[in-house]
PDB file of N, CA and C in Angstrom:
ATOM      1  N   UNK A   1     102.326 106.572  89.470  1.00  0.00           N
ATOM      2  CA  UNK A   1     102.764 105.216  89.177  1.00  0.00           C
ATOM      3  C   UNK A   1     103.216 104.544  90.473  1.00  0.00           C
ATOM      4  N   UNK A   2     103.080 103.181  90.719  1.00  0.00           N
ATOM      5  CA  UNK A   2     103.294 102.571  91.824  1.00  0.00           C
ATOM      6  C   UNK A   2     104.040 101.866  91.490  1.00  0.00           C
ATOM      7  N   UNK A   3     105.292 102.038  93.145  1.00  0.00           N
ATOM      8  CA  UNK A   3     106.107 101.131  93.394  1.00  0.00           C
ATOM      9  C   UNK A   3     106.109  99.975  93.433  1.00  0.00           C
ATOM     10  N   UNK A   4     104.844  99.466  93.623  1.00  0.00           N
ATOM     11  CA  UNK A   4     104.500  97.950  93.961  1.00  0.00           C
ATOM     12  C   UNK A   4     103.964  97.802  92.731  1.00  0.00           C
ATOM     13  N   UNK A   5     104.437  96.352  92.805  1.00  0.00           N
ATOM     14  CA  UNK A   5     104.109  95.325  91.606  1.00  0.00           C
ATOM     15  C   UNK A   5     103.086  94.558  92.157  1.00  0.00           C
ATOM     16  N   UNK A   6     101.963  94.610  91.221  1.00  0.00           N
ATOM     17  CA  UNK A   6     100.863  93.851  92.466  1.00  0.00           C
ATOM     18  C   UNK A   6     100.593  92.627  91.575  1.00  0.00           C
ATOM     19  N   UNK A   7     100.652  91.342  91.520  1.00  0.00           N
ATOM     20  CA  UNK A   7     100.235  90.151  91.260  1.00  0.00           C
ATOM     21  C   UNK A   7      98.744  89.321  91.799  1.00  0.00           C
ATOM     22  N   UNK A   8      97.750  89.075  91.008  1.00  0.00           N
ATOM     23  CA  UNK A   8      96.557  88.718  91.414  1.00  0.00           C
ATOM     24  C   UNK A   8      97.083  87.381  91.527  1.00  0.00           C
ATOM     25  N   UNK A   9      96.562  87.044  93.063  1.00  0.00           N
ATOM     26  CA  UNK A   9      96.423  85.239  93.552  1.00  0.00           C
ATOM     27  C   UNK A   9      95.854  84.588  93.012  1.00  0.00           C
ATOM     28  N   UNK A  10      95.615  83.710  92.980  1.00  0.00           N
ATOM     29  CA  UNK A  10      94.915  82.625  92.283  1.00  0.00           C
ATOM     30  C   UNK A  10      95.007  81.019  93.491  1.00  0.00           C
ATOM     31  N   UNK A  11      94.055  79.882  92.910  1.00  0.00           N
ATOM     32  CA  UNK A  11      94.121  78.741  93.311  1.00  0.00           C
ATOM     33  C   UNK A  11      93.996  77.813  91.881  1.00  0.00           C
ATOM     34  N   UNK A  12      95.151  77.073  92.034  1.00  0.00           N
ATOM     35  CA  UNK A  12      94.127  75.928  90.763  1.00  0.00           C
ATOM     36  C   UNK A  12      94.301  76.572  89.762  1.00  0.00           C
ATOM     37  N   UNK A  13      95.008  77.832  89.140  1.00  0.00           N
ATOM     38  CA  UNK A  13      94.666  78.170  88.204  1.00  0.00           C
ATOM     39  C   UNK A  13      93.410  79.519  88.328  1.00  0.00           C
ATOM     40  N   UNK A  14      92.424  79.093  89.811  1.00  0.00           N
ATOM     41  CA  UNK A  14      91.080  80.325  89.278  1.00  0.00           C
ATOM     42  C   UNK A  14      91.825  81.590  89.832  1.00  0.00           C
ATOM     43  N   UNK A  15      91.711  82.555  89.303  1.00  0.00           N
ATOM     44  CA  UNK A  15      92.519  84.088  89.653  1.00  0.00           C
ATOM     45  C   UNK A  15      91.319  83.957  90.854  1.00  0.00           C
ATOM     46  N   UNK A  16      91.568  84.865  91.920  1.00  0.00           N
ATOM     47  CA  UNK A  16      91.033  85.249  93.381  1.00  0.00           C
ATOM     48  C   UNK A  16      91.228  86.479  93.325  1.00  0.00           C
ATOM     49  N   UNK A  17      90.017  87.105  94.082  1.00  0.00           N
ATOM     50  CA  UNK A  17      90.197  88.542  94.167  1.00  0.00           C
ATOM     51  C   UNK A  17      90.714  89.128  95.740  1.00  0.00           C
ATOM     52  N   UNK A  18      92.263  88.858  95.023  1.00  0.00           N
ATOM     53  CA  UNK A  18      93.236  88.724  96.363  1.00  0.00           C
ATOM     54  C   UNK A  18      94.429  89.053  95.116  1.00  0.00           C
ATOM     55  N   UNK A  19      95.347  90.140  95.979  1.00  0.00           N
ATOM     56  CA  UNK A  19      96.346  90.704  94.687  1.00  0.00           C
ATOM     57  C   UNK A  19      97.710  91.054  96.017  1.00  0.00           C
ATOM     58  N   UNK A  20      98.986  90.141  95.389  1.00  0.00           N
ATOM     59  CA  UNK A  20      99.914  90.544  96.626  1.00  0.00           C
ATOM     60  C   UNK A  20     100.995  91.318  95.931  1.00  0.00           C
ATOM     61  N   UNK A  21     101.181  92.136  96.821  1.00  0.00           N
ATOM     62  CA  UNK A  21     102.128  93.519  96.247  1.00  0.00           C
ATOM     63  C   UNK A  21     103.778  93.034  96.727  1.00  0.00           C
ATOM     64  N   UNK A  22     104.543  93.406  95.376  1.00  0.00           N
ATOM     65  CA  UNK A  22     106.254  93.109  95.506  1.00  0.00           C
ATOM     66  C   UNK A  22     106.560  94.307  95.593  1.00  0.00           C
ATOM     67  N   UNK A  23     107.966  94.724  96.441  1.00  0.00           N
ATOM     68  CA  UNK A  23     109.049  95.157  96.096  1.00  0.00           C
ATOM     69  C   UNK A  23     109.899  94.606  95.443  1.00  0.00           C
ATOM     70  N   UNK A  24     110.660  94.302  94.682  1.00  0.00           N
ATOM     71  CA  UNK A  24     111.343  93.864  94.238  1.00  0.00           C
ATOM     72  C   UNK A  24     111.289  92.197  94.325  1.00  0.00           C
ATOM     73  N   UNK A  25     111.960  91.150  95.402  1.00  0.00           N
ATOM     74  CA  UNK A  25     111.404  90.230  96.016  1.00  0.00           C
ATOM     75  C   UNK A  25     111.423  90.128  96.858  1.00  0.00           C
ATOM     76  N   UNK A  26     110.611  91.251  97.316  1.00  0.00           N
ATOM     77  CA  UNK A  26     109.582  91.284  98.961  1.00  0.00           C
ATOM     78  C   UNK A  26     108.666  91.424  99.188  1.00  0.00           C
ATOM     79  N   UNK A  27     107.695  90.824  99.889  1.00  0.00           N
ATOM     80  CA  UNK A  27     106.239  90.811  99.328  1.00  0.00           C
ATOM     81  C   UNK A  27     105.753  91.678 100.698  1.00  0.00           C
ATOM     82  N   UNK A  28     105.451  92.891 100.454  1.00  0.00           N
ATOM     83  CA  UNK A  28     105.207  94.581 101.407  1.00  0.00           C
ATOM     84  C   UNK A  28     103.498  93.898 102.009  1.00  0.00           C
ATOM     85  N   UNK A  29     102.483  93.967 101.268  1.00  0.00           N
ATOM     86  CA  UNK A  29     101.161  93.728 101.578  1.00  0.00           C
ATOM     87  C   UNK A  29     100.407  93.093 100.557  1.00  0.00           C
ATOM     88  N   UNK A  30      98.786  93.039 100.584  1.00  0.00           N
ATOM     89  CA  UNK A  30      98.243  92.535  99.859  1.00  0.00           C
ATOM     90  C   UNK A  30      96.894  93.122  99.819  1.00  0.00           C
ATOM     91  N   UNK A  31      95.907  92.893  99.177  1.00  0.00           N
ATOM     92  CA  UNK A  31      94.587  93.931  98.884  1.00  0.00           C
ATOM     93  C   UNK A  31      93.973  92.654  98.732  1.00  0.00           C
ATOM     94  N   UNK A  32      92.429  92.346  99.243  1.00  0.00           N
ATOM     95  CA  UNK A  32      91.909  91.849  99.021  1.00  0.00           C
ATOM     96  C   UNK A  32      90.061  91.312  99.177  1.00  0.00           C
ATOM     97  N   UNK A  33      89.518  91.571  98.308  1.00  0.00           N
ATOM     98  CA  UNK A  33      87.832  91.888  98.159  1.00  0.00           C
ATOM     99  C   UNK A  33      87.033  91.156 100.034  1.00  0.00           C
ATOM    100  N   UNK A  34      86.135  92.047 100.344  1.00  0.00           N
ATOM    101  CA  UNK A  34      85.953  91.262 101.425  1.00  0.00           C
ATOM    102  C   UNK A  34      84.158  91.471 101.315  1.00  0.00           C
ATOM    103  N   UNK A  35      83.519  90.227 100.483  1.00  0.00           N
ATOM    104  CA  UNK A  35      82.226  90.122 100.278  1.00  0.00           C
ATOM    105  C   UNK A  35      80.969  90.533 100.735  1.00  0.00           C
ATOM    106  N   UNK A  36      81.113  90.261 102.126  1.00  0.00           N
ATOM    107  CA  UNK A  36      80.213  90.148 102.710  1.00  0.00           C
ATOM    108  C   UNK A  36      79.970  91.798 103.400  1.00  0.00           C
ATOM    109  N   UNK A  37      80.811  92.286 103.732  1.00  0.00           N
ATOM    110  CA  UNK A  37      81.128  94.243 103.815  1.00  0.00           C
ATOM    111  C   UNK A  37      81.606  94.925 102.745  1.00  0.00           C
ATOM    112  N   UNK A  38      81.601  94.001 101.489  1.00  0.00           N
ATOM    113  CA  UNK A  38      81.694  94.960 100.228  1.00  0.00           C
ATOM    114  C   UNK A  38      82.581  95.996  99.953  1.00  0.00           C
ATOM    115  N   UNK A  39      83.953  95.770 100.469  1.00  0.00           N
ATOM    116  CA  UNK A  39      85.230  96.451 100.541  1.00  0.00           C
ATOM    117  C   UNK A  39      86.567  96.186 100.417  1.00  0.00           C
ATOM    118  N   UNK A  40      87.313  96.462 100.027  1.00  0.00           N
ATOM    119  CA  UNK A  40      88.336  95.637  99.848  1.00  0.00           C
ATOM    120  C   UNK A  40      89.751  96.019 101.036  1.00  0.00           C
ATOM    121  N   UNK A  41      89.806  94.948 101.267  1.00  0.00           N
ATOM    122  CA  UNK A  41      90.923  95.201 102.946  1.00  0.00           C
ATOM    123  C   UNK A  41      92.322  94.879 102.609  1.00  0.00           C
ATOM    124  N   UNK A  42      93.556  95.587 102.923  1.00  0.00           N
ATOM    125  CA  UNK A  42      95.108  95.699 102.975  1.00  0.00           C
ATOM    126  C   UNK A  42      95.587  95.547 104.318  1.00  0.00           C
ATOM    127  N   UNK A  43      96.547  94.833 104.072  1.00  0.00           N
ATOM    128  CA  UNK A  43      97.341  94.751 104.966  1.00  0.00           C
ATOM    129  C   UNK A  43      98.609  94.051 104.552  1.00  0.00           C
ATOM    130  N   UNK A  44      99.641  94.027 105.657  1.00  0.00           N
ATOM    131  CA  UNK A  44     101.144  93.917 105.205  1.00  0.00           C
ATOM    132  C   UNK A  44     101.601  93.151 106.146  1.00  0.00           C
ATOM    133  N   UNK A  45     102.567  91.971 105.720  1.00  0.00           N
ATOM    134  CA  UNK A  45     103.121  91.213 106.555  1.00  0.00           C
ATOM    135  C   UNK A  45     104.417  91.993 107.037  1.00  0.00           C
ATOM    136  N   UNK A  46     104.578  92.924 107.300  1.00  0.00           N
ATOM    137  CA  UNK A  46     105.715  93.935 107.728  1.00  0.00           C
ATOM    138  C   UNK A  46     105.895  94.404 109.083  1.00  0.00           C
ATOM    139  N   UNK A  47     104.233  94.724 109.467  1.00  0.00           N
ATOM    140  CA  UNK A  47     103.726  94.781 110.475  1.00  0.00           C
ATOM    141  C   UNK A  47     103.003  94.183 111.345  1.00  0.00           C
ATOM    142  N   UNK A  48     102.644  93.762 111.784  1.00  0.00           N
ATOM    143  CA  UNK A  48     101.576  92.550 112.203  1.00  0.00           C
ATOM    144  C   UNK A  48     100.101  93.815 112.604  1.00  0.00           C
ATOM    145  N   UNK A  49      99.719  94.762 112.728  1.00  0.00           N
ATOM    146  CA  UNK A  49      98.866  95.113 112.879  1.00  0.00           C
ATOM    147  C   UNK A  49      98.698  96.313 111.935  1.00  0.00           C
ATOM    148  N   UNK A  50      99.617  96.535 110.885  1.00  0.00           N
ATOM    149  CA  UNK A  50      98.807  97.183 109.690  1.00  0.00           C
ATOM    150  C   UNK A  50      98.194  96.909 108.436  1.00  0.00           C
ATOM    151  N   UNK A  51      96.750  97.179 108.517  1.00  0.00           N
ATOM    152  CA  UNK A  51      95.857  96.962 107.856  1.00  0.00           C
ATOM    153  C   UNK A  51      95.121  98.216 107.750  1.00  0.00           C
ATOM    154  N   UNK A  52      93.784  98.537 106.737  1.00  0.00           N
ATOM    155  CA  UNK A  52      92.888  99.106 106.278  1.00  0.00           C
ATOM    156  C   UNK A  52      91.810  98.819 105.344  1.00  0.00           C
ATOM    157  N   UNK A  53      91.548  99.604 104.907  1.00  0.00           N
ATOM    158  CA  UNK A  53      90.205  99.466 103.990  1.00  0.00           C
ATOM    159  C   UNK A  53      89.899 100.454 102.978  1.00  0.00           C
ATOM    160  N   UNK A  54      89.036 100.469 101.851  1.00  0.00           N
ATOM    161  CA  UNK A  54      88.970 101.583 100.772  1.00  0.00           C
ATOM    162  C   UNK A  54      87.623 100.865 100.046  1.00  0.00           C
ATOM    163  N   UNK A  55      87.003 101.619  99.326  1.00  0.00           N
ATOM    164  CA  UNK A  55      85.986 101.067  98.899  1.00  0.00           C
ATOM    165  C   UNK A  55      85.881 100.631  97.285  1.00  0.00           C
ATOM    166  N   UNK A  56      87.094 100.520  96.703  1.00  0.00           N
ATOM    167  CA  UNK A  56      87.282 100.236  95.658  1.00  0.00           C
ATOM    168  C   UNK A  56      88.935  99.207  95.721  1.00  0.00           C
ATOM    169  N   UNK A  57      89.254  98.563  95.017  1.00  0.00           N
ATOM    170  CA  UNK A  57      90.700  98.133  94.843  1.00  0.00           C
ATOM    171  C   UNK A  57      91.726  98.788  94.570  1.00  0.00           C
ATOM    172  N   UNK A  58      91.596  99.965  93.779  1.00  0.00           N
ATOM    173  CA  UNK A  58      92.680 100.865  93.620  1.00  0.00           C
ATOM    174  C   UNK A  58      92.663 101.744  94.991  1.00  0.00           C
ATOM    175  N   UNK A  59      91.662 101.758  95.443  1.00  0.00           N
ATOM    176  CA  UNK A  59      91.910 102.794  96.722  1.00  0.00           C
ATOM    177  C   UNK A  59      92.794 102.308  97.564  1.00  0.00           C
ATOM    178  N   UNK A  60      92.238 100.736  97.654  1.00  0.00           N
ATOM    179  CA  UNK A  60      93.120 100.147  98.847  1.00  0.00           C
ATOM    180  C   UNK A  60      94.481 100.389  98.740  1.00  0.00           C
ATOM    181  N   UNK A  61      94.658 100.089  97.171  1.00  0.00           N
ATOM    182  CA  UNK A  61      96.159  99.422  97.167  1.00  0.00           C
ATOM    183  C   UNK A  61      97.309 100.929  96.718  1.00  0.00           C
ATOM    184  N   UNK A  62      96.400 102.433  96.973  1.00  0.00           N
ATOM    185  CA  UNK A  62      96.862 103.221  97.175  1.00  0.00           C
ATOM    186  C   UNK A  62      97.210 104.269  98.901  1.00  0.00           C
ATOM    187  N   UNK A  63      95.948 103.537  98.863  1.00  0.00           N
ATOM    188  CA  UNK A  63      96.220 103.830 101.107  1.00  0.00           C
ATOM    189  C   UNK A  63      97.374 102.208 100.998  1.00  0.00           C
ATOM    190  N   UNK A  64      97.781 101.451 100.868  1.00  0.00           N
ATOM    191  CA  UNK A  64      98.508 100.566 101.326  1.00  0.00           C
ATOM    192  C   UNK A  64      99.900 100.896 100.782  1.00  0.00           C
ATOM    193  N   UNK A  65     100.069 101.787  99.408  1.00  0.00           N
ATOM    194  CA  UNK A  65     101.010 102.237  99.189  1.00  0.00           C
ATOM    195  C   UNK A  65     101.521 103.814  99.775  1.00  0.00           C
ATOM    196  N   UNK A  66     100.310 104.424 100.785  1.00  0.00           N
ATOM    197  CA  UNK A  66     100.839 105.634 101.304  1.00  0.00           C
ATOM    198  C   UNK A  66     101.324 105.207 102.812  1.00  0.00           C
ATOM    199  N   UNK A  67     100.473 103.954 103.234  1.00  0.00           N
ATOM    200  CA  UNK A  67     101.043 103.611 104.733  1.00  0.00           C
ATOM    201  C   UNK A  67     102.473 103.036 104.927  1.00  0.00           C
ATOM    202  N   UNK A  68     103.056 102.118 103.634  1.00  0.00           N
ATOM    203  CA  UNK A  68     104.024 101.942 103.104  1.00  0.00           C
ATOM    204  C   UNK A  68     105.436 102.849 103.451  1.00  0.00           C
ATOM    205  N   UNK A  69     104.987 103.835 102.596  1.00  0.00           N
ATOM    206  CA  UNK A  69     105.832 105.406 102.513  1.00  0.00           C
ATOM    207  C   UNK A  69     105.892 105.875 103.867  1.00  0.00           C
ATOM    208  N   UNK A  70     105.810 105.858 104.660  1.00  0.00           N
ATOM    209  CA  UNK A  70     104.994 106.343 105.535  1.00  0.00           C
ATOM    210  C   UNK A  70     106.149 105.241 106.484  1.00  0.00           C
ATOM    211  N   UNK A  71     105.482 104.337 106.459  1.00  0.00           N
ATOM    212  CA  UNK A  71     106.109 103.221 107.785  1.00  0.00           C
ATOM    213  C   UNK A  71     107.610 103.417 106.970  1.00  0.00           C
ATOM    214  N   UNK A  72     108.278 103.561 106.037  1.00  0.00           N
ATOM    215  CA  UNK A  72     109.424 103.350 105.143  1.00  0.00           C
ATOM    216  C   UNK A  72     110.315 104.523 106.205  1.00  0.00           C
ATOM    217  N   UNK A  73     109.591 105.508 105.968  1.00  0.00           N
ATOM    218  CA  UNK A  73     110.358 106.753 106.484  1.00  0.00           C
ATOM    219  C   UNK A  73     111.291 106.872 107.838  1.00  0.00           C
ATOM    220  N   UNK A  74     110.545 105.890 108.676  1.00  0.00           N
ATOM    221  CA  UNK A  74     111.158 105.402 110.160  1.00  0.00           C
ATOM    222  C   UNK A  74     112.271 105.505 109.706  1.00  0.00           C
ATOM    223  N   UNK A  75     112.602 104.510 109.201  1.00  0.00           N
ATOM    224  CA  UNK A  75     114.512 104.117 108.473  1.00  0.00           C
ATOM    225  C   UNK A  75     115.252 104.465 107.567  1.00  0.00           C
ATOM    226  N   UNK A  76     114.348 105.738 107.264  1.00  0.00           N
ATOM    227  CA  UNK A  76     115.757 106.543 106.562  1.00  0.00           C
ATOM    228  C   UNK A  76     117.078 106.920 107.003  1.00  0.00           C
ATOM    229  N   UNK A  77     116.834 106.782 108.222  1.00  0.00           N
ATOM    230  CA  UNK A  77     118.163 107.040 109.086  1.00  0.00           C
ATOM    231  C   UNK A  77     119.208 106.256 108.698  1.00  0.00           C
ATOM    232  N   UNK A  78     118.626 104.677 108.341  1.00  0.00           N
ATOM    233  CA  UNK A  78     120.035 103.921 108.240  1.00  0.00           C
ATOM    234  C   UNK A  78     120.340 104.054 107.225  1.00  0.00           C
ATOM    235  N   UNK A  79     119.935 104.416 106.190  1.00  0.00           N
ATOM    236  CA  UNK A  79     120.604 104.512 104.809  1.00  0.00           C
ATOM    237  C   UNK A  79     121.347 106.184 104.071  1.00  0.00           C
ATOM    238  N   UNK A  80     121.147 106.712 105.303  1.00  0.00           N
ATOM    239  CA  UNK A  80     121.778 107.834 104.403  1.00  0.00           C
ATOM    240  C   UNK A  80     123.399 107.701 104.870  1.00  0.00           C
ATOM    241  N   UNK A  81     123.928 108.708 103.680  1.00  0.00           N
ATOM    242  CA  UNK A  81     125.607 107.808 103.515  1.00  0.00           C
ATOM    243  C   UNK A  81     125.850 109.284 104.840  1.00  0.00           C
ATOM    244  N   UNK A  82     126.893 108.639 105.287  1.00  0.00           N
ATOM    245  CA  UNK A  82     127.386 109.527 106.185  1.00  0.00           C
ATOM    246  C   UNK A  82     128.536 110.552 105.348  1.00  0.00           C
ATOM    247  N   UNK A  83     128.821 111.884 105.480  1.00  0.00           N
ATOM    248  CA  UNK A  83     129.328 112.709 105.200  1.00  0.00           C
ATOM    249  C   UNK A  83     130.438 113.721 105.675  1.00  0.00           C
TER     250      UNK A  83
END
């Protein structure tokens, strides 16, 4: 089960095959179909240069939820309670 809440974009009303992922209310990354290479590409406004690719939508938006975990871990440091 995933942490992220993923919401499909839209314009106008037309849904887009473009889906942006919450934490809570923070918006981590986004997944989104890329036509012309037939893949769907992630990336996260968290980082400015992480991104990827998967060849389905759930793939993406499961490599975008392991790079996530992953980049998260850096800062565990600040949150553990001191003892």
């Amino acid at each position: 089960m995933s942490h992220i809440d993923w919401r499909q974009d839209s314009v106008a009303n037309v849904p887009l095959n473009r889906h942006i992922g919450y934490v809570g209310p923070i918006e981590v990354g986004a997944v989104q179909y890329d036509g012309s290479n037939k893949f769907w590409i992630w990336s996260s406004p968290l980082q400015e240069d992480a991104w990827g690719y998967g060849p389905t939508e759930n793939a993406a938006k499961q490599a975008m939820e392991l790079w996530l975990a992953s980049w998260l871990e850096h800062f565990r440091i600040f949150f553990r309670a001191e003892t």
